[in-house]
PDB file of N, CA and C in Angstrom:
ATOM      1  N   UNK A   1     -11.587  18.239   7.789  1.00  0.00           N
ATOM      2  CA  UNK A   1     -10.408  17.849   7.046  1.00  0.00           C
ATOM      3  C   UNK A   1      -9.928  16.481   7.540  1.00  0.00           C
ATOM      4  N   UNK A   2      -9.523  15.834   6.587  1.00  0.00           N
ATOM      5  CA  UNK A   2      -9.121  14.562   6.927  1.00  0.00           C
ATOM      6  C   UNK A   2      -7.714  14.380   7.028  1.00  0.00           C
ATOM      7  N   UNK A   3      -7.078  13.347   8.380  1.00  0.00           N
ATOM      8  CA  UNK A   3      -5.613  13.217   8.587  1.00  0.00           C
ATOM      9  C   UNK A   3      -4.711  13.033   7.137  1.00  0.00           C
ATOM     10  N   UNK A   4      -3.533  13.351   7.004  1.00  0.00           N
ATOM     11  CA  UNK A   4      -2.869  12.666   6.058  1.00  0.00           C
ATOM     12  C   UNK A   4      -2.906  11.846   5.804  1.00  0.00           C
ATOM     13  N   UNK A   5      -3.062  10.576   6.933  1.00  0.00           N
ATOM     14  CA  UNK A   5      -2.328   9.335   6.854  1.00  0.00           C
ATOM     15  C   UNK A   5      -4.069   8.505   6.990  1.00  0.00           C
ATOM     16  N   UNK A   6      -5.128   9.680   6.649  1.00  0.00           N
ATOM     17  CA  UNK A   6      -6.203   8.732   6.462  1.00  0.00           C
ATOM     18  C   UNK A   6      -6.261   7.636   5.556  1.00  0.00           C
ATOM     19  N   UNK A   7      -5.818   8.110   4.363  1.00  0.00           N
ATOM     20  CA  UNK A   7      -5.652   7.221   3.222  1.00  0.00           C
ATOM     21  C   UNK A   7      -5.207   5.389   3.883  1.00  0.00           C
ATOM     22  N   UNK A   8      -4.170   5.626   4.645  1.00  0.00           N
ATOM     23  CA  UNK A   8      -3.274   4.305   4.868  1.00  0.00           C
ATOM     24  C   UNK A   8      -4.517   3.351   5.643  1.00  0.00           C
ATOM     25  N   UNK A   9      -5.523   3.973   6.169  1.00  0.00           N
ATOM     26  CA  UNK A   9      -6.396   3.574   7.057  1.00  0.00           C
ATOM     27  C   UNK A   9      -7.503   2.719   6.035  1.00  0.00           C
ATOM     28  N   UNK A  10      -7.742   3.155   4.773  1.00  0.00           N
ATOM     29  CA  UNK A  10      -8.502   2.843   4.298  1.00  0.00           C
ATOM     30  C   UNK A  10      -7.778   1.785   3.345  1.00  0.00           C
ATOM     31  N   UNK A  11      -6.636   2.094   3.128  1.00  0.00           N
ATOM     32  CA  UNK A  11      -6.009   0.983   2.148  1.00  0.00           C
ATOM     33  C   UNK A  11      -5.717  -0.312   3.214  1.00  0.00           C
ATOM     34  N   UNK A  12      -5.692  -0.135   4.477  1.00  0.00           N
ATOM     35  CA  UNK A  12      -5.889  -1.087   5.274  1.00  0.00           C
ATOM     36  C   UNK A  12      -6.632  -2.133   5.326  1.00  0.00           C
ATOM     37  N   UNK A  13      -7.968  -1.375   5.000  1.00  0.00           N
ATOM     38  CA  UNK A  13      -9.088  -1.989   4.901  1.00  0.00           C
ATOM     39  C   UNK A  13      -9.664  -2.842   3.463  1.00  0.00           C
ATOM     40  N   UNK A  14      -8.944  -2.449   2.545  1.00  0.00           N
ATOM     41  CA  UNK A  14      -8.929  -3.252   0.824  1.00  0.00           C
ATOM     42  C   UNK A  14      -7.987  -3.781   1.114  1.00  0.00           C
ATOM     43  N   UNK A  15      -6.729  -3.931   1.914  1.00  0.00           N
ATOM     44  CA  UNK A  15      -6.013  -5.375   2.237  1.00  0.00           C
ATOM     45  C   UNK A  15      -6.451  -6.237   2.832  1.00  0.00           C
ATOM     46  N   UNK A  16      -7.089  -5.972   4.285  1.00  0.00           N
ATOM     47  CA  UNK A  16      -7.732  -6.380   4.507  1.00  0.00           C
ATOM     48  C   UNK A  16      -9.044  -7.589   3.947  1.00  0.00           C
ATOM     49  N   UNK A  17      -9.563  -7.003   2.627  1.00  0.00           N
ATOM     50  CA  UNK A  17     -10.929  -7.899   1.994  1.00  0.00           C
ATOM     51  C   UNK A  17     -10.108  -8.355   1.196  1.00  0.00           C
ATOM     52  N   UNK A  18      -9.015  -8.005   0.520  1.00  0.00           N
ATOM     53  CA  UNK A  18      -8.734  -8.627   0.067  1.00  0.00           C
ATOM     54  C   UNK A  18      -8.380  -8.260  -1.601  1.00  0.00           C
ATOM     55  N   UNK A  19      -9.026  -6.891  -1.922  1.00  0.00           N
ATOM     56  CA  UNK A  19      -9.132  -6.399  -2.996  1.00  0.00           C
ATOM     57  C   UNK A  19      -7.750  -5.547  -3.493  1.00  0.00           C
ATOM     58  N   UNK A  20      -6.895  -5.175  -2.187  1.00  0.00           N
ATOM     59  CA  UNK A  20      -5.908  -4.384  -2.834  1.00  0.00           C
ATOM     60  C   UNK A  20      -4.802  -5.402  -3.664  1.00  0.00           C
ATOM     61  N   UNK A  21      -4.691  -6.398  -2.675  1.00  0.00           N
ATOM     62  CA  UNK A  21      -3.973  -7.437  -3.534  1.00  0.00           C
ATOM     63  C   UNK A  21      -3.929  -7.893  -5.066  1.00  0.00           C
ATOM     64  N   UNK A  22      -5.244  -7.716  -5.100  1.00  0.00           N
ATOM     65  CA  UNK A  22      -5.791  -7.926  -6.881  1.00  0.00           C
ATOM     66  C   UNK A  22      -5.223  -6.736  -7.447  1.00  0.00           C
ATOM     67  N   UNK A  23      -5.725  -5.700  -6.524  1.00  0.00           N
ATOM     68  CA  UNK A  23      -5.062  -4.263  -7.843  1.00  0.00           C
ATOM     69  C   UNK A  23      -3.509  -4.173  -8.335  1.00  0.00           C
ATOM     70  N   UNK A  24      -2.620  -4.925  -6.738  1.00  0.00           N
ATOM     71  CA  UNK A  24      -1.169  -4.508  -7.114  1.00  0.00           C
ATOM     72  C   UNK A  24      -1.383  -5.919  -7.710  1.00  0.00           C
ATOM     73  N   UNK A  25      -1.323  -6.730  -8.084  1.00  0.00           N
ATOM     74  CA  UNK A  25      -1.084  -7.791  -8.865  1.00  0.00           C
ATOM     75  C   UNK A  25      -0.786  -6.956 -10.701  1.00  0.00           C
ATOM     76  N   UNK A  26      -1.983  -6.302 -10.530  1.00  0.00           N
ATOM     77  CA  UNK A  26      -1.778  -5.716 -11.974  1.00  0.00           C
ATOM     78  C   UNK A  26      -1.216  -4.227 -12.032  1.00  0.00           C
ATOM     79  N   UNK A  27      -1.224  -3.911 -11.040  1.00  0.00           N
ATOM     80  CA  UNK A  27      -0.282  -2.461 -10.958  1.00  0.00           C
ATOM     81  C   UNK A  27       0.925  -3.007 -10.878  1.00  0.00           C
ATOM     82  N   UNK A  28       1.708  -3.345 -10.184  1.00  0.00           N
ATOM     83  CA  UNK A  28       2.779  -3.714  -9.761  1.00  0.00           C
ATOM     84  C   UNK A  28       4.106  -3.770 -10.916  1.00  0.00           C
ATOM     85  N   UNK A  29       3.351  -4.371 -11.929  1.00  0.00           N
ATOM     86  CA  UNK A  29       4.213  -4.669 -13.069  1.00  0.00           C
ATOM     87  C   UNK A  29       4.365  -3.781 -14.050  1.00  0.00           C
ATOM     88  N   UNK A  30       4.025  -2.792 -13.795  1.00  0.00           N
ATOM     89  CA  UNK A  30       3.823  -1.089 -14.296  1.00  0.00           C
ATOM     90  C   UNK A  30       4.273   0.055 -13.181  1.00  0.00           C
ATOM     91  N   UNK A  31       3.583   0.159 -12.186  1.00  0.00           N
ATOM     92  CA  UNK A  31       3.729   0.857 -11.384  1.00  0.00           C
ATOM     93  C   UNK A  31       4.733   0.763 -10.232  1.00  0.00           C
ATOM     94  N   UNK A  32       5.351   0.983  -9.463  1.00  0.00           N
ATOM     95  CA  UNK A  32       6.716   0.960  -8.599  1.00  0.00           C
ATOM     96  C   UNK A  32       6.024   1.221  -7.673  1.00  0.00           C
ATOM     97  N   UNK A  33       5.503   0.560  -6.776  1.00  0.00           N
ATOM     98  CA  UNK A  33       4.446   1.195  -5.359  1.00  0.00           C
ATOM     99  C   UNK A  33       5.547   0.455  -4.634  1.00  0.00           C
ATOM    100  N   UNK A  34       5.994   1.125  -3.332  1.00  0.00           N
ATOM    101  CA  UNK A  34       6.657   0.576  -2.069  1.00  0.00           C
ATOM    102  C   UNK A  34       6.071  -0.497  -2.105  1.00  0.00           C
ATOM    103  N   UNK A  35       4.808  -0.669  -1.378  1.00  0.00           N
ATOM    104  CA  UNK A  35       4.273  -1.489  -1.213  1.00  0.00           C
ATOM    105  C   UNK A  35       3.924  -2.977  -1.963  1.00  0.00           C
ATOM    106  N   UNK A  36       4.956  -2.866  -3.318  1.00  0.00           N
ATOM    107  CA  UNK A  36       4.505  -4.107  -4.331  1.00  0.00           C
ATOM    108  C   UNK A  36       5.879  -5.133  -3.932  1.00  0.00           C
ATOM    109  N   UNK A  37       6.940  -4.403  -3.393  1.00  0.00           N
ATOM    110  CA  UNK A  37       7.840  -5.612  -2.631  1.00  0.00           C
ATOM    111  C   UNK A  37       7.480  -6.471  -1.904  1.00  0.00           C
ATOM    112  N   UNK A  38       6.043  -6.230  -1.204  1.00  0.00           N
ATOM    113  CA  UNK A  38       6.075  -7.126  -0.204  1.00  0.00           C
ATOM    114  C   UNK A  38       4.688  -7.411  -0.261  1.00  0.00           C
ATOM    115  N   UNK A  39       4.174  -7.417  -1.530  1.00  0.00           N
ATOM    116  CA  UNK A  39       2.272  -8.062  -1.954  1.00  0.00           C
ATOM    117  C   UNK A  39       2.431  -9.251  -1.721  1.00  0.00           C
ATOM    118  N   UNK A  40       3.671 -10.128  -2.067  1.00  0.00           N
ATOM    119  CA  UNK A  40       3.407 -11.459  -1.642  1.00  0.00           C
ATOM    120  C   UNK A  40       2.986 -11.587  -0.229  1.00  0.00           C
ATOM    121  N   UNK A  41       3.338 -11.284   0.658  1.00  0.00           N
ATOM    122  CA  UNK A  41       3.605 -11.246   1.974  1.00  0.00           C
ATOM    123  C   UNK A  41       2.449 -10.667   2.995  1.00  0.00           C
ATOM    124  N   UNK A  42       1.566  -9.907   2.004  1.00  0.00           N
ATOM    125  CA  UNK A  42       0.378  -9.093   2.852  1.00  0.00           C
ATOM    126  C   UNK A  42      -0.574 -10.011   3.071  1.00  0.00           C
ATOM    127  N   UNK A  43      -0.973 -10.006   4.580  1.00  0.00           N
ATOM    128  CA  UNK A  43      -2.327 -10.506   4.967  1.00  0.00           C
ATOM    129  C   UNK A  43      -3.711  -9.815   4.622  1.00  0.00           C
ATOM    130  N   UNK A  44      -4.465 -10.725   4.790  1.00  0.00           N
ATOM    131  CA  UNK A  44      -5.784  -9.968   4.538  1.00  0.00           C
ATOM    132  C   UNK A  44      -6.319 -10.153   6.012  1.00  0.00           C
ATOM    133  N   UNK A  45      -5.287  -8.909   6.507  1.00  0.00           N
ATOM    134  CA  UNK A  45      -6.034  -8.694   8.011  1.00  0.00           C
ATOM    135  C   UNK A  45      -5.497  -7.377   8.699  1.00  0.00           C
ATOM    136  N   UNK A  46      -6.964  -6.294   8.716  1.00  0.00           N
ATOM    137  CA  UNK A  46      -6.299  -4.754   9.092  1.00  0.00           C
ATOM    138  C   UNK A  46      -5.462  -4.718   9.982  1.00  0.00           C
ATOM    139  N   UNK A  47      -6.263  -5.593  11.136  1.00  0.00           N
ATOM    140  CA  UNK A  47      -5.197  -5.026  12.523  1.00  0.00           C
ATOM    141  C   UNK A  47      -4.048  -5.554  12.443  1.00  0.00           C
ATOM    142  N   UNK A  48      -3.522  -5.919  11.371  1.00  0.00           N
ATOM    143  CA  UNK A  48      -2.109  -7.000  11.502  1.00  0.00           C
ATOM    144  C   UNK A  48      -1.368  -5.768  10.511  1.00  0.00           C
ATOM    145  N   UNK A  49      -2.267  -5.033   9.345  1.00  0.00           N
ATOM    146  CA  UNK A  49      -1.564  -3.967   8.300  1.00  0.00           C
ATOM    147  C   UNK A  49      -1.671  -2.399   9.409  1.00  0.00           C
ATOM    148  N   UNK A  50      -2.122  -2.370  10.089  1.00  0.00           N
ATOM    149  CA  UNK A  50      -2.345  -1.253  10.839  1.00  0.00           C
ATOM    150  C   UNK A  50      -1.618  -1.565  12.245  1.00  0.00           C
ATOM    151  N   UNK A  51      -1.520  -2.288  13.197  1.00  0.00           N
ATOM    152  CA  UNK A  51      -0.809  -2.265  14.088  1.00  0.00           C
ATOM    153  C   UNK A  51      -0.111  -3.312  14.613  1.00  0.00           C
ATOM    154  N   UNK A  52       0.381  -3.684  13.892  1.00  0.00           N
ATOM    155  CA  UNK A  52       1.159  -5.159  14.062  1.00  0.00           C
ATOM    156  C   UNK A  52       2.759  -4.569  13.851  1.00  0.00           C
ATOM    157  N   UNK A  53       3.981  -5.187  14.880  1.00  0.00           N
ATOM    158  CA  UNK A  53       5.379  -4.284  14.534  1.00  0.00           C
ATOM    159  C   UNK A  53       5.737  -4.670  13.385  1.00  0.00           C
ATOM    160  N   UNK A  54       4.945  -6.023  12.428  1.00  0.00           N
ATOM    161  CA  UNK A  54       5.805  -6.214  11.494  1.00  0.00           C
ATOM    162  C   UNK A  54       5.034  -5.925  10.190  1.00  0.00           C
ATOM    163  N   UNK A  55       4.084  -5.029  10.381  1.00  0.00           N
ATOM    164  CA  UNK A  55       2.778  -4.616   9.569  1.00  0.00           C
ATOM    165  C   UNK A  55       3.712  -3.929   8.579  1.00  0.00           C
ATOM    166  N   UNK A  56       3.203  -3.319   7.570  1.00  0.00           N
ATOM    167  CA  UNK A  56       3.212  -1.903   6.504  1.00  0.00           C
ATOM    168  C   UNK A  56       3.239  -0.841   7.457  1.00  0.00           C
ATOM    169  N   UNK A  57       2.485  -0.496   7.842  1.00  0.00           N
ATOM    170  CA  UNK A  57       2.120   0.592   8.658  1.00  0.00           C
ATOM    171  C   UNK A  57       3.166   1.081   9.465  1.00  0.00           C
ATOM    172  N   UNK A  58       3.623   0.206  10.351  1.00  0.00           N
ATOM    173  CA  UNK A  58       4.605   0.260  11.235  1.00  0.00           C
ATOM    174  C   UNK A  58       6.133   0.657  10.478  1.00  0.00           C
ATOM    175  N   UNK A  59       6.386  -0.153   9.242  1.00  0.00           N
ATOM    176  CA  UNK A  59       7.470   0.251   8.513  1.00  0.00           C
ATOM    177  C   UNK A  59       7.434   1.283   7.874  1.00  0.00           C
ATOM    178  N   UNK A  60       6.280   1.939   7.174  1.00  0.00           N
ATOM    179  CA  UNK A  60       5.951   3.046   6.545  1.00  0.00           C
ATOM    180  C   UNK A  60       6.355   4.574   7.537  1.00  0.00           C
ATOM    181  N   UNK A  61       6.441   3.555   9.274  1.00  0.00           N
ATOM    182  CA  UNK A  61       5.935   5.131  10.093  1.00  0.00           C
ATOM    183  C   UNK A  61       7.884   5.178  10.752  1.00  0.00           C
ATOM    184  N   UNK A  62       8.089   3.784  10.650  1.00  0.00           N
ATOM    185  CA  UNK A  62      10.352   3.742  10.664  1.00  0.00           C
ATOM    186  C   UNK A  62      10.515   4.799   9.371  1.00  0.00           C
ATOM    187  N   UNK A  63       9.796   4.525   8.518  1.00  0.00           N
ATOM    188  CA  UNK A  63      10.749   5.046   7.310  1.00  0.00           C
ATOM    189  C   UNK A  63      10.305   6.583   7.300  1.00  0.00           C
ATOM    190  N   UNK A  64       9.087   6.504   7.627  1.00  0.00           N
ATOM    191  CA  UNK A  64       8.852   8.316   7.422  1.00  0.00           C
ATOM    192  C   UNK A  64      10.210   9.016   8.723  1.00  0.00           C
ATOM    193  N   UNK A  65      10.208   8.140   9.463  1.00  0.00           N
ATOM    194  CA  UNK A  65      11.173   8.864  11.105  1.00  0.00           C
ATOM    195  C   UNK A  65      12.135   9.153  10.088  1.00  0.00           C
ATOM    196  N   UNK A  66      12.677   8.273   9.641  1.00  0.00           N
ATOM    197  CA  UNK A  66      14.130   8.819   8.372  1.00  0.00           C
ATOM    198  C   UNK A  66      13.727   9.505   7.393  1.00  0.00           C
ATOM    199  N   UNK A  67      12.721  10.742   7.143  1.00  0.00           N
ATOM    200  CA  UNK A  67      12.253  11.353   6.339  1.00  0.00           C
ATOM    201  C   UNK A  67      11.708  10.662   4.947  1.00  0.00           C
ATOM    202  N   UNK A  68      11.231   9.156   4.705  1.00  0.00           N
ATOM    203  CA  UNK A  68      11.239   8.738   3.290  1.00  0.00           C
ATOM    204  C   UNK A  68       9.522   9.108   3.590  1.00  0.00           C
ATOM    205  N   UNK A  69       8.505   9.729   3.219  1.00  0.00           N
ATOM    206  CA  UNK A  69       6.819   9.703   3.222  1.00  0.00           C
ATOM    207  C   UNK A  69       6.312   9.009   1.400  1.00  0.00           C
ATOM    208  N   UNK A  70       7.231   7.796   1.350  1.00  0.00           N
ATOM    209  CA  UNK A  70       6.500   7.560   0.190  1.00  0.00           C
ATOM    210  C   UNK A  70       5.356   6.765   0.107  1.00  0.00           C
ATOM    211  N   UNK A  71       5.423   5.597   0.884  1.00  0.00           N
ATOM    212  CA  UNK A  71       4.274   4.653   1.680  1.00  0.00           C
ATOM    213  C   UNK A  71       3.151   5.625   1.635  1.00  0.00           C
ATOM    214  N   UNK A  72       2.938   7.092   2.597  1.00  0.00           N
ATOM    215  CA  UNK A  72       1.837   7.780   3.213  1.00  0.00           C
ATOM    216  C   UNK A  72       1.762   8.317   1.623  1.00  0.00           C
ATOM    217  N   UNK A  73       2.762   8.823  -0.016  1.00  0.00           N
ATOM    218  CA  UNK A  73       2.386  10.056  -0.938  1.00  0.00           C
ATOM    219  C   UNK A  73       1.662   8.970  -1.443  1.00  0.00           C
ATOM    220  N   UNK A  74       1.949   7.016  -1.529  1.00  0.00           N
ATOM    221  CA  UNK A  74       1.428   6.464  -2.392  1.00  0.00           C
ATOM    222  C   UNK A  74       0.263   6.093  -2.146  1.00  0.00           C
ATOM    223  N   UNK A  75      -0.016   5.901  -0.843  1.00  0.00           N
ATOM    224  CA  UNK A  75      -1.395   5.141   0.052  1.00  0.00           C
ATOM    225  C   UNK A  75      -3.062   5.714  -0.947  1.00  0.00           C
ATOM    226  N   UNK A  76      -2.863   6.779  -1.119  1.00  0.00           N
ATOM    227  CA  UNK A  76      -4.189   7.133  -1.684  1.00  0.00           C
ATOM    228  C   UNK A  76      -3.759   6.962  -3.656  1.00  0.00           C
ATOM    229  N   UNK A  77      -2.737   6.548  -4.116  1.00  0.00           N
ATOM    230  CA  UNK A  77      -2.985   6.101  -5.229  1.00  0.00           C
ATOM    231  C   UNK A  77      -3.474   4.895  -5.053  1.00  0.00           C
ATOM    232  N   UNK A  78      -2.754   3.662  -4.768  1.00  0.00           N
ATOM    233  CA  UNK A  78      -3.228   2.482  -4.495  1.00  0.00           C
ATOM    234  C   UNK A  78      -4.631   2.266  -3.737  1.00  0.00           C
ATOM    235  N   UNK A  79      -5.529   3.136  -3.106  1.00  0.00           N
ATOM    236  CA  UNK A  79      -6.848   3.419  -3.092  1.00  0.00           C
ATOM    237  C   UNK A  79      -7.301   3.310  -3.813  1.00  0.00           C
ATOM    238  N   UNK A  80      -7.480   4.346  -4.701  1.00  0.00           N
ATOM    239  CA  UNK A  80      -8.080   4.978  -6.066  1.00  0.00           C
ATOM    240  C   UNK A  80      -8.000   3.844  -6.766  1.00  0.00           C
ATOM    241  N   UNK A  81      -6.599   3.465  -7.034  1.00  0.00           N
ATOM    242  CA  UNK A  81      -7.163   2.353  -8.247  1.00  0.00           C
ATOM    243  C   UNK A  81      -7.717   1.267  -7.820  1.00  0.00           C
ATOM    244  N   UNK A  82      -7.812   0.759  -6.747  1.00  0.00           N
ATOM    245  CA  UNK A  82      -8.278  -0.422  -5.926  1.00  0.00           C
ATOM    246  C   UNK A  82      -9.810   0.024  -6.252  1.00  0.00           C
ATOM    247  N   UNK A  83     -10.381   0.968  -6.015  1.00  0.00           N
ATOM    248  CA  UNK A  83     -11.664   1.565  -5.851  1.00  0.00           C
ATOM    249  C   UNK A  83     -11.627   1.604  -7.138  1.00  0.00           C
ATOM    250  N   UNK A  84     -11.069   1.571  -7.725  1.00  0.00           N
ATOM    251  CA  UNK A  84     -11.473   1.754  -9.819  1.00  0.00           C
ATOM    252  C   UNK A  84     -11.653   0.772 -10.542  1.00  0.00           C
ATOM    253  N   UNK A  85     -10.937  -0.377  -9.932  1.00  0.00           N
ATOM    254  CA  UNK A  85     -10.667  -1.788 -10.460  1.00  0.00           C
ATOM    255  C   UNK A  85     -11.386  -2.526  -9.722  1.00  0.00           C
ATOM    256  N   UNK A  86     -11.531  -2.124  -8.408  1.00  0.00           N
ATOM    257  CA  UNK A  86     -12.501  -3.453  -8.008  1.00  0.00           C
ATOM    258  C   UNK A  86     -13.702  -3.156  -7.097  1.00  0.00           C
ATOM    259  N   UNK A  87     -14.496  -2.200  -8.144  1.00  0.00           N
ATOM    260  CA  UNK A  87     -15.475  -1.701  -6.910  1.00  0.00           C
ATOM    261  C   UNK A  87     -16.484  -2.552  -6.742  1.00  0.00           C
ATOM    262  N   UNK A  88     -16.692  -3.420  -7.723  1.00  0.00           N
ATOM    263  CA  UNK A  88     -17.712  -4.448  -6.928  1.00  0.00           C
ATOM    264  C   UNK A  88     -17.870  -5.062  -5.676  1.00  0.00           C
ATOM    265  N   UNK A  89     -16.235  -5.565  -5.868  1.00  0.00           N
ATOM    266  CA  UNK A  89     -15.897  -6.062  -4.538  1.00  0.00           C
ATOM    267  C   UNK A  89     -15.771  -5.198  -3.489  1.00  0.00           C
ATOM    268  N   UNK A  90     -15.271  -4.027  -3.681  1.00  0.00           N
ATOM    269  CA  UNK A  90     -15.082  -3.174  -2.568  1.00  0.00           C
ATOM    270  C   UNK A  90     -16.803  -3.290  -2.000  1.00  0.00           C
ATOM    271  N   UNK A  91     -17.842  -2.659  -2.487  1.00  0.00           N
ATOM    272  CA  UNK A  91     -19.103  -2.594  -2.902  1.00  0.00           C
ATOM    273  C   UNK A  91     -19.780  -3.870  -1.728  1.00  0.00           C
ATOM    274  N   UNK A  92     -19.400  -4.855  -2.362  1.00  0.00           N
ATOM    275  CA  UNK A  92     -19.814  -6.590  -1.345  1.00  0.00           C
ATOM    276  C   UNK A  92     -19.365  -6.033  -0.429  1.00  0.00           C
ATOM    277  N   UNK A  93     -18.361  -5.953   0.136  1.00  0.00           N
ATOM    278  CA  UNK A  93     -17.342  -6.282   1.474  1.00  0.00           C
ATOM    279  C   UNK A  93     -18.206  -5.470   2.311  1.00  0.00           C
ATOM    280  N   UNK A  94     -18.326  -3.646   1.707  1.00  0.00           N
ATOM    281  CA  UNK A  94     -19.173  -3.163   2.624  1.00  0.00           C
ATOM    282  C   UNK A  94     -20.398  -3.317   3.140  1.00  0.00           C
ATOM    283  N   UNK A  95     -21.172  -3.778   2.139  1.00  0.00           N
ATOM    284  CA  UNK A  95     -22.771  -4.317   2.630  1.00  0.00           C
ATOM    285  C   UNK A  95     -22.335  -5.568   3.431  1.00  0.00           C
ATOM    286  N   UNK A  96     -21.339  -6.502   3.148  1.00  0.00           N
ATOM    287  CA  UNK A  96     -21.513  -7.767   3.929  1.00  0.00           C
ATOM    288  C   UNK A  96     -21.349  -6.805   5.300  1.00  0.00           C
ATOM    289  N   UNK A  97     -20.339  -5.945   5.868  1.00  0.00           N
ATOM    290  CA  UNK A  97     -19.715  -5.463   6.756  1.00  0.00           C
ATOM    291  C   UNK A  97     -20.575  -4.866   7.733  1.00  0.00           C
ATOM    292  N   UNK A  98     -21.633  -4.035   6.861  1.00  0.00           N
ATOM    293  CA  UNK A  98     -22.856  -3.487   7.283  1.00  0.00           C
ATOM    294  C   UNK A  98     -23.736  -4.174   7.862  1.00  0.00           C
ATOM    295  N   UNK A  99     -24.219  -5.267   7.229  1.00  0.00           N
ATOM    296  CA  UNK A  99     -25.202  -6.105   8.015  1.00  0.00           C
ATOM    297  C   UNK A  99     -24.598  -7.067   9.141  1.00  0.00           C
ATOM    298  N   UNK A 100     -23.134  -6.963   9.108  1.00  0.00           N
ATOM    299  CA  UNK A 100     -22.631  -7.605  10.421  1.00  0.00           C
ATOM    300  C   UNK A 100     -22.834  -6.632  11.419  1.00  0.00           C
ATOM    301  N   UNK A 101     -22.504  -5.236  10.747  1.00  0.00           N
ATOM    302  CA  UNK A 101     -22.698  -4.143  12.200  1.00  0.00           C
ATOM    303  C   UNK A 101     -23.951  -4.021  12.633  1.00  0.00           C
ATOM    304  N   UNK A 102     -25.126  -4.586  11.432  1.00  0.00           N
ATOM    305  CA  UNK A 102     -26.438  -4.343  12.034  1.00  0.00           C
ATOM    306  C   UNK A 102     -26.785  -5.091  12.868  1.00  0.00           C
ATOM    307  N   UNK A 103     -26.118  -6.418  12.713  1.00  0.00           N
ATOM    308  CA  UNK A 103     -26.626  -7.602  13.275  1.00  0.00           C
ATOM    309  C   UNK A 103     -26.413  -7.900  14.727  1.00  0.00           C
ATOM    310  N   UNK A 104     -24.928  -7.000  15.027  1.00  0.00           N
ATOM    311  CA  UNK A 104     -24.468  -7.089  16.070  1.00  0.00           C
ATOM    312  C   UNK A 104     -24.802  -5.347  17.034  1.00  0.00           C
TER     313      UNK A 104
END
């Protein structure tokens, strides 16, 4: 079984390349994701969305302390469609990613 908060781990990682950005660009203006307040503002860099104090992550885990878990209910929508809309790219990132792990 996988953590709850696996999802956030992986949407980390399409901020990261760069692909989630593209999805909320066009979600955003339809969809109400926490996370579309502050698309301007996201790096394309995990360890900065995953453990940085001024990351997503970090605010997602203040706001759950005050009971809000919307960040963690939305994390695996904004997946899904990231993975629906841009699987090519998702697709590249991992083979490029792969042959770096092979290489190294």
């Amino acid at each position: 079984m996988l953590s709850r908060s696996s999802s956030i781990f992986g949407l980390a990682h399409l901020v990261g390349d760069g692909t989630a950005q593209r999805y909320l660009d066009r979600a955003c203006p339809v969809r109400q994701y926490v996370l579309c307040a502050e698309r301007d503002s996201l790096r394309a860099d995990v360890d900065w969305f995953l453990w940085s104090a001024t990351g997503p992550r970090a605010r997602s885990e203040a706001a759950m302390a005050r009971g809000d878990s919307t960040f963690l209910r939305e994390a695996p929508r904004i997946v899904a469609g990231t993975l629906r809309q841009e699987w090519p790219a998702v697709a590249g990132s991992a083979l490029r990613a792969s042959a770096v792990q092979l290489a190294t």
